[in-house]
PDB file of N, CA and C in Angstrom:
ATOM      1  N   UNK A   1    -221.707-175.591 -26.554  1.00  0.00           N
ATOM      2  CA  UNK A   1    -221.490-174.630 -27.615  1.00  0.00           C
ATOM      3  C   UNK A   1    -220.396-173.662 -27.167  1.00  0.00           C
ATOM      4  N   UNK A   2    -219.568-173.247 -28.447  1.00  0.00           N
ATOM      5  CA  UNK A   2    -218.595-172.185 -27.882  1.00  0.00           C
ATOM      6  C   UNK A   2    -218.764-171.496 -28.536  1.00  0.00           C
ATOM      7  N   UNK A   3    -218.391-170.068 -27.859  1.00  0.00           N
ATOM      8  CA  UNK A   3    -218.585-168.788 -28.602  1.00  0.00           C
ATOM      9  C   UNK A   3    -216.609-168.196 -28.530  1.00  0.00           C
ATOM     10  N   UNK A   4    -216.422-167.949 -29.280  1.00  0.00           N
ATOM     11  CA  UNK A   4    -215.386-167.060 -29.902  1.00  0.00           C
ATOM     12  C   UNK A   4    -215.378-165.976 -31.048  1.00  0.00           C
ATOM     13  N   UNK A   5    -214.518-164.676 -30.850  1.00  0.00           N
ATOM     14  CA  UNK A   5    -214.872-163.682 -32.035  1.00  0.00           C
ATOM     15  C   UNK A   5    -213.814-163.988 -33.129  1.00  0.00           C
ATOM     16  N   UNK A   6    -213.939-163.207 -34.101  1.00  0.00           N
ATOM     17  CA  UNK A   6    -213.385-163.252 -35.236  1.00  0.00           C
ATOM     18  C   UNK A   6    -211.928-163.556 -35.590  1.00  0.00           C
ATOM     19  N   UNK A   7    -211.524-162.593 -34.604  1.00  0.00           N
ATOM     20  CA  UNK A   7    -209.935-162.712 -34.456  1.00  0.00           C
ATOM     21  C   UNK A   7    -209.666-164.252 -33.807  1.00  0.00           C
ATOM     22  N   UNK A   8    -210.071-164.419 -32.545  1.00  0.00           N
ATOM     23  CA  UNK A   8    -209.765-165.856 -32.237  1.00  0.00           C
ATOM     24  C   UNK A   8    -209.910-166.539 -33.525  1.00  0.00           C
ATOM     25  N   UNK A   9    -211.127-166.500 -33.710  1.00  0.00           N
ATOM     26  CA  UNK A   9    -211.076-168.035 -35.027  1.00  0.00           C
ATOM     27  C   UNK A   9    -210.184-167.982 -36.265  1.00  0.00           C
ATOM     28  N   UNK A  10    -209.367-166.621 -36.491  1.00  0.00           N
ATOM     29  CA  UNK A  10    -208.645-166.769 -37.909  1.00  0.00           C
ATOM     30  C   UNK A  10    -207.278-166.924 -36.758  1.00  0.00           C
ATOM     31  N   UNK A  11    -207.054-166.873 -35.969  1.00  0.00           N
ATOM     32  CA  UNK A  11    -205.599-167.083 -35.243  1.00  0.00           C
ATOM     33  C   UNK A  11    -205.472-168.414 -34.751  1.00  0.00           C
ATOM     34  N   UNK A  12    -206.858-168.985 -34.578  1.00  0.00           N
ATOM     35  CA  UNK A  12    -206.768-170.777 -33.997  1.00  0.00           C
ATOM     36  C   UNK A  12    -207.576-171.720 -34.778  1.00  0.00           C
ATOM     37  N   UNK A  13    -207.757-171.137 -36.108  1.00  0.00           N
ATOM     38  CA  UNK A  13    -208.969-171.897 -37.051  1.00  0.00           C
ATOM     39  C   UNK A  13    -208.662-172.889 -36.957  1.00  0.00           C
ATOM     40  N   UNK A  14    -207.557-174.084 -36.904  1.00  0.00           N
ATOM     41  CA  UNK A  14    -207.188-175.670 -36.733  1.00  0.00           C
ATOM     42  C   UNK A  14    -208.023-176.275 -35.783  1.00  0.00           C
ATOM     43  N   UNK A  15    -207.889-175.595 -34.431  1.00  0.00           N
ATOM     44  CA  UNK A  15    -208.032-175.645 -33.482  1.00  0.00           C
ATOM     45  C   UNK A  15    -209.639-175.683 -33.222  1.00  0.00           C
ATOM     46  N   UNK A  16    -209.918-174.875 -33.658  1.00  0.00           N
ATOM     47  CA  UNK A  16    -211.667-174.748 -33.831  1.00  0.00           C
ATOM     48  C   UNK A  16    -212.371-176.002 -34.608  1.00  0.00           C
ATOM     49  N   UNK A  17    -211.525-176.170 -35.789  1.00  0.00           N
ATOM     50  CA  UNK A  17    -211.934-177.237 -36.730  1.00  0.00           C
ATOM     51  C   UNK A  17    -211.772-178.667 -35.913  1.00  0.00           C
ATOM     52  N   UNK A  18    -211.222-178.546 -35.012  1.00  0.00           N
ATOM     53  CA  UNK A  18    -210.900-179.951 -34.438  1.00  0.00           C
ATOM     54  C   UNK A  18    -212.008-179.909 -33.651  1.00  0.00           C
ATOM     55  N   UNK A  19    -212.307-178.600 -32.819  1.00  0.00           N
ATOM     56  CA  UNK A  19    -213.825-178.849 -31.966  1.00  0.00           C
ATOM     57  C   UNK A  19    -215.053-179.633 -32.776  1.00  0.00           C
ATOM     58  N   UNK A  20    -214.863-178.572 -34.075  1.00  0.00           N
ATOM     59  CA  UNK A  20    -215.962-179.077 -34.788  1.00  0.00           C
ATOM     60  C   UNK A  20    -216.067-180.468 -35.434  1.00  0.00           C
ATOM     61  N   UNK A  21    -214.893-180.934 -35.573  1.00  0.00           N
ATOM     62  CA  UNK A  21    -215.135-182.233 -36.279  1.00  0.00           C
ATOM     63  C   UNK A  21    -215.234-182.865 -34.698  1.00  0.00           C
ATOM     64  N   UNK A  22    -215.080-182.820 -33.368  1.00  0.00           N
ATOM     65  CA  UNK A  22    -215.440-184.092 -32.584  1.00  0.00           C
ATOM     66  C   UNK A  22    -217.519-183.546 -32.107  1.00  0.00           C
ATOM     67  N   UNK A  23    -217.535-182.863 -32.907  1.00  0.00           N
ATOM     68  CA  UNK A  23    -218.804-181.999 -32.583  1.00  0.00           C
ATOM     69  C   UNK A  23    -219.299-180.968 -32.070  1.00  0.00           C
ATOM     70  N   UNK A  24    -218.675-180.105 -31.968  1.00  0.00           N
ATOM     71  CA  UNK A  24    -218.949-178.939 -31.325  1.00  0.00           C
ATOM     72  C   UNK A  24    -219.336-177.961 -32.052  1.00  0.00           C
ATOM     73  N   UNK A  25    -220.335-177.411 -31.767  1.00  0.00           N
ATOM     74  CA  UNK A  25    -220.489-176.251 -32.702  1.00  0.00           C
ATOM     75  C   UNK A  25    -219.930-174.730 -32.261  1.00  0.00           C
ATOM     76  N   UNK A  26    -219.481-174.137 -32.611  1.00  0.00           N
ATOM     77  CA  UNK A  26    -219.084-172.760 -32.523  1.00  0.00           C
ATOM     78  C   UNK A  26    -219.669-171.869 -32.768  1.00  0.00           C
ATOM     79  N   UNK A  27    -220.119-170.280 -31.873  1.00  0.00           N
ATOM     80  CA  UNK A  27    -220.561-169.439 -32.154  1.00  0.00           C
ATOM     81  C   UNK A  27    -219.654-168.135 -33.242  1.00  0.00           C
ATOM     82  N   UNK A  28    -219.487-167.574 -33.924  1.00  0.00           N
ATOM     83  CA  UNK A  28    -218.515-166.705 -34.475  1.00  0.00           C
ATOM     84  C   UNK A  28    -219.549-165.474 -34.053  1.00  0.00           C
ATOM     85  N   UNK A  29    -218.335-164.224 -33.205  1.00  0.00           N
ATOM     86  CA  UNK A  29    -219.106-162.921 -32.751  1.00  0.00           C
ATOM     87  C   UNK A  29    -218.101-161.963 -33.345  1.00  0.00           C
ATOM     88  N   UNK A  30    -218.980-161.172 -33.486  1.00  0.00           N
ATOM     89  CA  UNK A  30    -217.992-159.583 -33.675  1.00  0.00           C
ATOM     90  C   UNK A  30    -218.650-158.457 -32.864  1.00  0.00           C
ATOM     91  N   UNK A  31    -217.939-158.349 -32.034  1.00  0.00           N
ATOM     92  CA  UNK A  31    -218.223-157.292 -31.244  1.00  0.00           C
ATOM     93  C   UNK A  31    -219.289-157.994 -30.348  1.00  0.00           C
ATOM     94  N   UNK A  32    -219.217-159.024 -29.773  1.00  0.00           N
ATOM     95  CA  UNK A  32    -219.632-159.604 -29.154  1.00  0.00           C
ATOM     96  C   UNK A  32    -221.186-159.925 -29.056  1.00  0.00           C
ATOM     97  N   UNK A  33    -221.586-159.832 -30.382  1.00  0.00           N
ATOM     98  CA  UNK A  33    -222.618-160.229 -30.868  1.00  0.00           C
ATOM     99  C   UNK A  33    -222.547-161.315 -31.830  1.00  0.00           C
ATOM    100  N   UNK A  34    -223.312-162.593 -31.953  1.00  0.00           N
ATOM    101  CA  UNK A  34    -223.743-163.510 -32.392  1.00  0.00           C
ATOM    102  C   UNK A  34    -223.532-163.317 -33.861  1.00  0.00           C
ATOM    103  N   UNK A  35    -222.199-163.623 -34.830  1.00  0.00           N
ATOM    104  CA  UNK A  35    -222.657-163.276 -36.669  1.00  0.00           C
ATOM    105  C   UNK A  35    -222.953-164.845 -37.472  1.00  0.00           C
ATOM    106  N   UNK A  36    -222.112-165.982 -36.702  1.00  0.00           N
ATOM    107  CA  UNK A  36    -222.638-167.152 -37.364  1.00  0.00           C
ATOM    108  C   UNK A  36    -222.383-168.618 -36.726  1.00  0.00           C
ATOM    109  N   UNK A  37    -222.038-169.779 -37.014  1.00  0.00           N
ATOM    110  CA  UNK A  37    -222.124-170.596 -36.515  1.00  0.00           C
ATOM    111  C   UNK A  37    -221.173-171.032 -37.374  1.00  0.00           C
ATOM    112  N   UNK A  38    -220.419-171.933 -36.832  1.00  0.00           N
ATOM    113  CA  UNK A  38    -219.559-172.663 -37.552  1.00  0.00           C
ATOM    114  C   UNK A  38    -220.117-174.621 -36.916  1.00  0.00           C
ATOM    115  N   UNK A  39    -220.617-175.567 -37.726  1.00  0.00           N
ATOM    116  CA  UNK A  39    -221.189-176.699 -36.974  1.00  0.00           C
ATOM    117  C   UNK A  39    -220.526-177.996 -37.828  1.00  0.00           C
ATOM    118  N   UNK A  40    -220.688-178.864 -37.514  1.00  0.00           N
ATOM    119  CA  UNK A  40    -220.793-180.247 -38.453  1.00  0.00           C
ATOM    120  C   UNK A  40    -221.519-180.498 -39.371  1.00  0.00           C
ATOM    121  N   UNK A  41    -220.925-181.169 -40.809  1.00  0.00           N
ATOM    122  CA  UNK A  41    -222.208-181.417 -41.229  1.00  0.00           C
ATOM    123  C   UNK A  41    -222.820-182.464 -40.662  1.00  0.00           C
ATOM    124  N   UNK A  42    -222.332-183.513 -40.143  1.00  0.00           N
ATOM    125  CA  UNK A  42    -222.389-184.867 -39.341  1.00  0.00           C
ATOM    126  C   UNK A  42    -223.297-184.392 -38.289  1.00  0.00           C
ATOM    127  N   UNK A  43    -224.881-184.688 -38.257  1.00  0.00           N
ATOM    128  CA  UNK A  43    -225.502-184.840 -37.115  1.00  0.00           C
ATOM    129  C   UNK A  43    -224.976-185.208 -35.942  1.00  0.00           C
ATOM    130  N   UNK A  44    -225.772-185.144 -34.723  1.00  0.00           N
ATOM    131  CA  UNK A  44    -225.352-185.516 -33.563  1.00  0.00           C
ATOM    132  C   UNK A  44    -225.739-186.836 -33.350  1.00  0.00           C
ATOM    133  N   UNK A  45    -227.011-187.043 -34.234  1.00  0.00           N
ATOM    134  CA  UNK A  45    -228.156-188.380 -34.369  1.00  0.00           C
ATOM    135  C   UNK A  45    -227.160-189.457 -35.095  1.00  0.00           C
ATOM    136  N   UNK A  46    -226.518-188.912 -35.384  1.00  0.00           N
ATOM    137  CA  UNK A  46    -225.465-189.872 -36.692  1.00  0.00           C
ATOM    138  C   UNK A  46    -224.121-190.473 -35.996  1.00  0.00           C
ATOM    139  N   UNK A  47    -223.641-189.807 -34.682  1.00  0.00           N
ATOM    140  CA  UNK A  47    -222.813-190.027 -33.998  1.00  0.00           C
ATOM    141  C   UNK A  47    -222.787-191.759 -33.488  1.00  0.00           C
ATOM    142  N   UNK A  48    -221.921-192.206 -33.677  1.00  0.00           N
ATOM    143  CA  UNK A  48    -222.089-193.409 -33.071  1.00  0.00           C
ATOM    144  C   UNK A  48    -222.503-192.792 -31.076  1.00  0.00           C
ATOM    145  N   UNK A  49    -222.287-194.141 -30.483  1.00  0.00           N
ATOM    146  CA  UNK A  49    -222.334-194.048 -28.676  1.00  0.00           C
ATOM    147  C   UNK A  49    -220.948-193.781 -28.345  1.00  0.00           C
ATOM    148  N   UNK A  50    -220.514-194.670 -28.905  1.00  0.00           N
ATOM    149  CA  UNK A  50    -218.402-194.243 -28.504  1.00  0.00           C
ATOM    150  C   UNK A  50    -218.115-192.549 -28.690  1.00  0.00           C
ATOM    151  N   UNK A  51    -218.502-191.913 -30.313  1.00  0.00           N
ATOM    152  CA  UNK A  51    -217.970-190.880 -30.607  1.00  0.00           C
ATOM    153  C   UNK A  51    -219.163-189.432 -29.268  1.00  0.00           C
ATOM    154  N   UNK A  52    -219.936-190.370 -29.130  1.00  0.00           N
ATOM    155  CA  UNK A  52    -220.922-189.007 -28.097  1.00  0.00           C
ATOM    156  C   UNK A  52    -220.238-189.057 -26.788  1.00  0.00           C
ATOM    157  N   UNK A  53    -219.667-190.601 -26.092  1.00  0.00           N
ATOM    158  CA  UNK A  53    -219.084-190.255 -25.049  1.00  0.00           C
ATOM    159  C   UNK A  53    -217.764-189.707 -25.066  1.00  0.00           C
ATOM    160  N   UNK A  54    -216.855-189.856 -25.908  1.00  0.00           N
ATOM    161  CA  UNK A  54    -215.488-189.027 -25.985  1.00  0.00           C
ATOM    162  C   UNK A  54    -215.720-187.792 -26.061  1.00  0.00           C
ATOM    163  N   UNK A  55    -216.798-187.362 -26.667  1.00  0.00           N
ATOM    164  CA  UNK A  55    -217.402-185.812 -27.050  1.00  0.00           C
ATOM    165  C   UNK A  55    -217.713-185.659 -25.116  1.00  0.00           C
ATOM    166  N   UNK A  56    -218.333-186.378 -24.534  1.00  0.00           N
ATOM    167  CA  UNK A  56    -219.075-185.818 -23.540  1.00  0.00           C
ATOM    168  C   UNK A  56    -217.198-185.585 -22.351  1.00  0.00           C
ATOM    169  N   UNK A  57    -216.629-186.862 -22.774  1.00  0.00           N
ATOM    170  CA  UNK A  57    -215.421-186.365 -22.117  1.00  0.00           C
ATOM    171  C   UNK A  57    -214.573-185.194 -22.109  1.00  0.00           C
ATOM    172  N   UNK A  58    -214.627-185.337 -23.711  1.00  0.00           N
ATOM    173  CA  UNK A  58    -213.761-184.117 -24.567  1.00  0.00           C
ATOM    174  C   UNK A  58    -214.147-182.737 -23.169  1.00  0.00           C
ATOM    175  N   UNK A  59    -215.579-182.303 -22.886  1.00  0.00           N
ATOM    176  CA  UNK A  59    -216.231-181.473 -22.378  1.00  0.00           C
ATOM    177  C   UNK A  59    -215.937-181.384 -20.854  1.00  0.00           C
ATOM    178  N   UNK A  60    -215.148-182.141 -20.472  1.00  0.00           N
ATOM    179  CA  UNK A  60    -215.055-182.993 -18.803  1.00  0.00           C
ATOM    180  C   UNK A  60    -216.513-182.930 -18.205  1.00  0.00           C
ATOM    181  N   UNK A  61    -217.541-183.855 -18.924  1.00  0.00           N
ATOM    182  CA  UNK A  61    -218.736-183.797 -18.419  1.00  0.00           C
ATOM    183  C   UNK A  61    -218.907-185.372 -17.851  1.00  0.00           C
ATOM    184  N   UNK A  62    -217.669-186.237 -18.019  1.00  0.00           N
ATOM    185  CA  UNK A  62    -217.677-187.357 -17.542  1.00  0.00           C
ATOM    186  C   UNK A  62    -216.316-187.952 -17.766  1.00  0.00           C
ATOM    187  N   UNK A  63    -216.038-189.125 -17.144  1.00  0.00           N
ATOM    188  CA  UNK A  63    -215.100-189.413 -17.405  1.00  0.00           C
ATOM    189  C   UNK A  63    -214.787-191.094 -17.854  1.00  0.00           C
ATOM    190  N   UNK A  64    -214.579-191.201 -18.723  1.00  0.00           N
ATOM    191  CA  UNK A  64    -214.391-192.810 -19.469  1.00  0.00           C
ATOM    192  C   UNK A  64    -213.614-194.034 -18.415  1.00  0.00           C
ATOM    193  N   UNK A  65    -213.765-195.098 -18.371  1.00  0.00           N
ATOM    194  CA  UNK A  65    -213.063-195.972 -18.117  1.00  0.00           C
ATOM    195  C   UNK A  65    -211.629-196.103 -18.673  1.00  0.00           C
ATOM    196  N   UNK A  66    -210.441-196.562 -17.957  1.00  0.00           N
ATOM    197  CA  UNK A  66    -209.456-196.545 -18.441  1.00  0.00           C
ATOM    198  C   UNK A  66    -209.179-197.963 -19.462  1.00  0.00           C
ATOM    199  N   UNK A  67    -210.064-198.822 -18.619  1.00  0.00           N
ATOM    200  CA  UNK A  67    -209.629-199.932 -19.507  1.00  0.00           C
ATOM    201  C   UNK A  67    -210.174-200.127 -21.265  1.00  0.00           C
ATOM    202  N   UNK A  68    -209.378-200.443 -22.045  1.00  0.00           N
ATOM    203  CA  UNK A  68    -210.442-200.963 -23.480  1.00  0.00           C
ATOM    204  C   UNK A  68    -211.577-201.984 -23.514  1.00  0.00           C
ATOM    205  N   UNK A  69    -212.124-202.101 -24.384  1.00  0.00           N
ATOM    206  CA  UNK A  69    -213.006-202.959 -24.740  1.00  0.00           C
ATOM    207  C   UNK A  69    -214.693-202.379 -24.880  1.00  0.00           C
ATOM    208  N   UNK A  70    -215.287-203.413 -24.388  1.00  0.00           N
ATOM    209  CA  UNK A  70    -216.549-203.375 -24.729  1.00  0.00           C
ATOM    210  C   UNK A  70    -217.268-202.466 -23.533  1.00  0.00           C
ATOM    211  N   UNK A  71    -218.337-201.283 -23.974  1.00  0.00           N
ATOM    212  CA  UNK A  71    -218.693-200.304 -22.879  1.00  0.00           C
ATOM    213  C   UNK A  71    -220.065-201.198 -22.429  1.00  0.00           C
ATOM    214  N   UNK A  72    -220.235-201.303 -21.186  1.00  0.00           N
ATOM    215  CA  UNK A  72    -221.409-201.961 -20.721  1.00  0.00           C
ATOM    216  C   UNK A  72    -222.513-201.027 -21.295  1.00  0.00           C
ATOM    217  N   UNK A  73    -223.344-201.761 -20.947  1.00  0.00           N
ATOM    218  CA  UNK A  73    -225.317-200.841 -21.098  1.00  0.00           C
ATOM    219  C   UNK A  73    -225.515-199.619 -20.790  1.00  0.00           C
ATOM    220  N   UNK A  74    -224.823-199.104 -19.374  1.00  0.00           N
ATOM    221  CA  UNK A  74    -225.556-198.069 -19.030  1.00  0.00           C
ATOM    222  C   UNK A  74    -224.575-196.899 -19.030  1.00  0.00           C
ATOM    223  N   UNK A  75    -223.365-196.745 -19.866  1.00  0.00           N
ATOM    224  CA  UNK A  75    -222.916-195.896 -20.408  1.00  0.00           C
ATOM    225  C   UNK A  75    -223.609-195.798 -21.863  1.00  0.00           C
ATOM    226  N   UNK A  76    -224.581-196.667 -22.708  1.00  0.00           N
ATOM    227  CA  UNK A  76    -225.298-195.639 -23.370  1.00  0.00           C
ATOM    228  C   UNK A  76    -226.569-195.110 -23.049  1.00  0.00           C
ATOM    229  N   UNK A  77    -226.695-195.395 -21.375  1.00  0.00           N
ATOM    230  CA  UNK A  77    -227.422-194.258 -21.186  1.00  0.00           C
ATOM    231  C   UNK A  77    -227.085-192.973 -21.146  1.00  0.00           C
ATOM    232  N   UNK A  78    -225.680-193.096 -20.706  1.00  0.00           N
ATOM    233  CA  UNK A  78    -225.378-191.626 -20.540  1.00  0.00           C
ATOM    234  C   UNK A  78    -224.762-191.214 -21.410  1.00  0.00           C
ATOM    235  N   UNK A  79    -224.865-191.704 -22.832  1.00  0.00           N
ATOM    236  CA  UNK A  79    -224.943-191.280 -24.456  1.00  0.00           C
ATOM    237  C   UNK A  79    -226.209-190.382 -24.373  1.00  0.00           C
ATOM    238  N   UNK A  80    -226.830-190.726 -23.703  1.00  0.00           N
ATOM    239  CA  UNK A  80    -228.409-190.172 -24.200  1.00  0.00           C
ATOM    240  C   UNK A  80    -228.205-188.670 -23.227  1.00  0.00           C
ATOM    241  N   UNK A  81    -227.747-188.510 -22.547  1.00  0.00           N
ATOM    242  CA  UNK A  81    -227.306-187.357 -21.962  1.00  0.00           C
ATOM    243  C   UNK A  81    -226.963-186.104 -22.940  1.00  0.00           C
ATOM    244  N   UNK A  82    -226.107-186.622 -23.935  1.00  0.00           N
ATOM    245  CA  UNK A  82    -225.445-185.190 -24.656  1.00  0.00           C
ATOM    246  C   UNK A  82    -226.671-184.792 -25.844  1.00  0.00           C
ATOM    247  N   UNK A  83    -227.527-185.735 -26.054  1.00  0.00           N
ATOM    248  CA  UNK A  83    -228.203-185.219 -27.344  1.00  0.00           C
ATOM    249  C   UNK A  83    -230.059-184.840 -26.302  1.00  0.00           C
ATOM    250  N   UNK A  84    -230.051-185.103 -25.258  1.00  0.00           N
ATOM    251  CA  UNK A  84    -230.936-184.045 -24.753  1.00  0.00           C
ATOM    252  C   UNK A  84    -232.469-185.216 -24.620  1.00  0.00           C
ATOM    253  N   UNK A  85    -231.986-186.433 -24.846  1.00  0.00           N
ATOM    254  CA  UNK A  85    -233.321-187.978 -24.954  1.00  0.00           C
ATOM    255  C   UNK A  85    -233.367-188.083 -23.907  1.00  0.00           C
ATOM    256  N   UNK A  86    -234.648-188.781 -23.613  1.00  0.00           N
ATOM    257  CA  UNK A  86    -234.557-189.473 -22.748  1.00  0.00           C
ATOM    258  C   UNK A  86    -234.572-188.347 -21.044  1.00  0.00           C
ATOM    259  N   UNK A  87    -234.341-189.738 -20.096  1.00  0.00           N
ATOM    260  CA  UNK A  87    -233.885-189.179 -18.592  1.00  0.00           C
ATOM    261  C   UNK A  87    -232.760-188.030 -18.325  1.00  0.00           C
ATOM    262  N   UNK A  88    -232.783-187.354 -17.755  1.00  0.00           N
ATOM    263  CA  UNK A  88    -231.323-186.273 -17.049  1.00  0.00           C
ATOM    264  C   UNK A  88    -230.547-187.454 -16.802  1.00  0.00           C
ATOM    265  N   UNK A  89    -229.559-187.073 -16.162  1.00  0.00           N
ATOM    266  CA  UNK A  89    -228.255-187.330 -16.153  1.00  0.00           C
ATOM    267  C   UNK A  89    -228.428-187.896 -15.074  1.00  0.00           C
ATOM    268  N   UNK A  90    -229.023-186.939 -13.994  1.00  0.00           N
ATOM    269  CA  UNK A  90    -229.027-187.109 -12.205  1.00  0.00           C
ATOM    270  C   UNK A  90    -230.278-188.178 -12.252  1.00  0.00           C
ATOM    271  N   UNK A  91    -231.289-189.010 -12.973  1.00  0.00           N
ATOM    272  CA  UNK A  91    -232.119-189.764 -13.100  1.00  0.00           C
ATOM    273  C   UNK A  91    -231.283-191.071 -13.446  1.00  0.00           C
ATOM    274  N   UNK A  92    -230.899-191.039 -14.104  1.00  0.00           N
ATOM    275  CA  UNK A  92    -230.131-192.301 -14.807  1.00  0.00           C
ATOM    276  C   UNK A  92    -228.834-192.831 -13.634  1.00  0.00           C
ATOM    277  N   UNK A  93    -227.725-191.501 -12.745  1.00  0.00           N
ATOM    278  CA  UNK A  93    -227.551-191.928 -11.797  1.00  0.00           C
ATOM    279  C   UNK A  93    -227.800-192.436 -10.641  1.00  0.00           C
ATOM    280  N   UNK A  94    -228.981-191.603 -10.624  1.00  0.00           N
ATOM    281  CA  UNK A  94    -229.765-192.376  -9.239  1.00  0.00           C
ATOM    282  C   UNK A  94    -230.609-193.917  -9.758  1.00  0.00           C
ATOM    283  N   UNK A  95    -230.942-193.897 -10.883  1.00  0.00           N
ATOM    284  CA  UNK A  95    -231.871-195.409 -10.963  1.00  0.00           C
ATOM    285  C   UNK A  95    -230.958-196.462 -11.176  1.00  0.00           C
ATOM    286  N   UNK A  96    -229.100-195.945 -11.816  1.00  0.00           N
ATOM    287  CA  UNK A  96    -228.475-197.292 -11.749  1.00  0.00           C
ATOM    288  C   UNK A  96    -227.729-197.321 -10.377  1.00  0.00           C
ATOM    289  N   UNK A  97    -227.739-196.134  -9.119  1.00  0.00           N
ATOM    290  CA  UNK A  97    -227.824-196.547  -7.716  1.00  0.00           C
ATOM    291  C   UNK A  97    -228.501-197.610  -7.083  1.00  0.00           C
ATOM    292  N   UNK A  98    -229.600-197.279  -7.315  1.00  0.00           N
ATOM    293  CA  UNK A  98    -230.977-198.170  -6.578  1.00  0.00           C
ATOM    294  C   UNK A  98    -230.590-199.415  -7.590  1.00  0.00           C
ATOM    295  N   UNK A  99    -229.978-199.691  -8.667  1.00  0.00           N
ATOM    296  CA  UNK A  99    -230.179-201.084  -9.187  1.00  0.00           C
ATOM    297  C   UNK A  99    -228.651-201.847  -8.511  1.00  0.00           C
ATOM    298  N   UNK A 100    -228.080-201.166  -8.273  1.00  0.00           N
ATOM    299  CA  UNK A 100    -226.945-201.742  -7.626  1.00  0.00           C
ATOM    300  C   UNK A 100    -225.623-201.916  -9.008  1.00  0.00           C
ATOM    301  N   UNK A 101    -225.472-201.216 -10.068  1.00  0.00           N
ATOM    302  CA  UNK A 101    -224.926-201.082 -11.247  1.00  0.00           C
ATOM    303  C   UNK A 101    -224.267-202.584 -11.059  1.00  0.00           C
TER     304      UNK A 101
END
């Protein structure tokens, strides 16, 4: 989640809108208090696995393969990471350790 005040968002509103359409929701403050939210209407549940991991990249909370194609299995585990299912993050790394990925 990001928080920005008023002035930011009417000086970079594009910019914001682009957070929000890859999913991000935005806090809007004035005076550095909480006045609204700016979100998607597009659930997070609705997200495909591709659009949650570019989101999780977007965030540098991971980092994608360079090559194209088809994402193996256990990058949608760590789809399941951004919407809060399932195992942590540090669970899912350590159990595809011990499996030998």
């Amino acid at each position: 989640m990001v928080k920005a005040g008023i002035k930011e968002i009417r000086d970079r509103f594009t910019y914001y809108l682009k957070l929000v359409k890859k999913g991000e929701e935005i806090i809007i403050e004035k005076h550095g208090e909480p006045l609204a939210v700016l979100k998607p209407l597009k659930e997070k549940e609705d997200m495909s696995i591709e659009e949650k991991l570019e989101r999780l990249q977007d965030r540098k909370m991971i980092q994608l393969p360079k090559k194209s194609g088809h994402l193996s299995p256990h990058w949608e585990k760590l789809a399941q990471y951004e919407t809060g299912e399932g195992k942590s993050l540090t669970d899912i790394v350590l159990e595809e350790r011990e499996k030998g990925w």
